[in-house]
C-alpha atoms as a PDB file:
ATOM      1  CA  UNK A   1      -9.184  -7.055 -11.805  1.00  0.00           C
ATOM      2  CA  UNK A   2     -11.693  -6.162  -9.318  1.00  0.00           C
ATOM      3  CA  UNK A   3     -11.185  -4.420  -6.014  1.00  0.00           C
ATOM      4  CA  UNK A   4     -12.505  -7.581  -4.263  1.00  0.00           C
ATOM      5  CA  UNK A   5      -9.727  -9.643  -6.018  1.00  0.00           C
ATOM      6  CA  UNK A   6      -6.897  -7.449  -5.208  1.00  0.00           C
ATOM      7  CA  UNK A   7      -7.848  -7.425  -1.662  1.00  0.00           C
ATOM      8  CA  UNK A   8      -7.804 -10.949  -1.593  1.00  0.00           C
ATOM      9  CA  UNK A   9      -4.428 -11.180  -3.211  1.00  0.00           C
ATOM     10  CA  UNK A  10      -3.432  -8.886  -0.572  1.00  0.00           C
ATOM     11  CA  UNK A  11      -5.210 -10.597   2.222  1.00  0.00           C
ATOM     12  CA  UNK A  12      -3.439 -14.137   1.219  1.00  0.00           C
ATOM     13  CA  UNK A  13      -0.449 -12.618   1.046  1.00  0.00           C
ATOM     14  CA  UNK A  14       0.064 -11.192   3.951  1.00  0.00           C
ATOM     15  CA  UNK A  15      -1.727 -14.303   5.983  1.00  0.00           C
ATOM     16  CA  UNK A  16       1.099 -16.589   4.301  1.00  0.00           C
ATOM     17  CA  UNK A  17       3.520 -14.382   5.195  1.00  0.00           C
ATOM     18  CA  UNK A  18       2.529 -14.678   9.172  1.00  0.00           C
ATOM     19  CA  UNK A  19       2.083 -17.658   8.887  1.00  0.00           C
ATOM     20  CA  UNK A  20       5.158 -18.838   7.740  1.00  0.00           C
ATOM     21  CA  UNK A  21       7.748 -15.859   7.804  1.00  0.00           C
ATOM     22  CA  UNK A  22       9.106 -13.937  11.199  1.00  0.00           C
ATOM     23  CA  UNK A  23       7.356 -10.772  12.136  1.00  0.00           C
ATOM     24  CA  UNK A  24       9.612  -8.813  10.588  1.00  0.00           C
ATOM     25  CA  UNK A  25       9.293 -10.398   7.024  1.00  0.00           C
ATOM     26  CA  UNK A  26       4.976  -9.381   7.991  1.00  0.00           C
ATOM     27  CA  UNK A  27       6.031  -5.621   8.732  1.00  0.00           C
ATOM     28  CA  UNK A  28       7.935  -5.641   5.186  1.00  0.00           C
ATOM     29  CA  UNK A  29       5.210  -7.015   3.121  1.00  0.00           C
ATOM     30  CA  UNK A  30       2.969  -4.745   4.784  1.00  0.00           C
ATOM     31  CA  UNK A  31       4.573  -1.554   4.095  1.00  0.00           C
ATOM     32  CA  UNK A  32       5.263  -2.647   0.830  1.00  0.00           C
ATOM     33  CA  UNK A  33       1.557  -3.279   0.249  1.00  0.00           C
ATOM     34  CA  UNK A  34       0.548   0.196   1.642  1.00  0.00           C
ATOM     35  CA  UNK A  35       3.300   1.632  -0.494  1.00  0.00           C
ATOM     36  CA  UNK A  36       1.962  -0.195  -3.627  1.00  0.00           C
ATOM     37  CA  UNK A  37      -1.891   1.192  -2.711  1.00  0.00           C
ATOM     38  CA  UNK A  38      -0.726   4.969  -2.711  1.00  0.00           C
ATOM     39  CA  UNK A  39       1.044   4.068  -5.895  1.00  0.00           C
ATOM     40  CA  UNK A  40      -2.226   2.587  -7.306  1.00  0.00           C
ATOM     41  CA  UNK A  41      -4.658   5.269  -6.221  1.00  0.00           C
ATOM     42  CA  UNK A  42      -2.345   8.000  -7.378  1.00  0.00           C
ATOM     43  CA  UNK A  43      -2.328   6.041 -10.780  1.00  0.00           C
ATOM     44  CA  UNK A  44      -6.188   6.040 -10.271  1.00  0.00           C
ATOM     45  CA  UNK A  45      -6.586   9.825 -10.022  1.00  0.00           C
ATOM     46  CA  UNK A  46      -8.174   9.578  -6.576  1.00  0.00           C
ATOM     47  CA  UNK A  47      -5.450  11.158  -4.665  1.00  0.00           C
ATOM     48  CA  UNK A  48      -3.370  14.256  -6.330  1.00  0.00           C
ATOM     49  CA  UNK A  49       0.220  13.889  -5.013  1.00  0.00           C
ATOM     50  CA  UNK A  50       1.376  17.514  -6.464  1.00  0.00           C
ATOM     51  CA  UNK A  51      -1.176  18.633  -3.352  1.00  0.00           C
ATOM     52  CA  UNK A  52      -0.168  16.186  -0.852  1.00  0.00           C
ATOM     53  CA  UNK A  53       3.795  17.079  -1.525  1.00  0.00           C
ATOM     54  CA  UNK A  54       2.675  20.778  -1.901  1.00  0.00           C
ATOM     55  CA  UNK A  55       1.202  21.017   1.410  1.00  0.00           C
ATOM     56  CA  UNK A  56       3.989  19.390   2.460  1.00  0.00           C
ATOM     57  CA  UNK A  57       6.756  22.100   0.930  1.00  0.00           C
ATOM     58  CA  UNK A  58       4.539  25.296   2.140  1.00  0.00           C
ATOM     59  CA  UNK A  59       4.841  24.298   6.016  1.00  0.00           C
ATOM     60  CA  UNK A  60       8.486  24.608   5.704  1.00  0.00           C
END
């Protein structure tokens, strides 16, 4: 599936979801959805998550 598809799924998604859901229900889907893209680029190999949470340890 192309990038252009998924972004339409996306897009459609969340548009039905304003349109007929509260605001919350839009917040939920939309963390969800950026949730589900870290998940996919990590997948991906474009992001390296042993660095990220690294980082993350060695400030403490």
């Amino acid at each position: 599936m192309s990038r252009t598809m998924i972004g339409l799924a996306v897009g459609l998604v969340l548009g039905l979801t304003a349109a007929f859901g509260s605001f919350a229900a839009f917040v939920t889907v939309l963390a969800f959805g950026a949730v589900g893209l870290v998940v996919g680029l990590a997948l991906d190999g474009r992001i390296d998550v042993q660095g990220l949470v690294g980082r993350a340890n060695e400030k403490r």
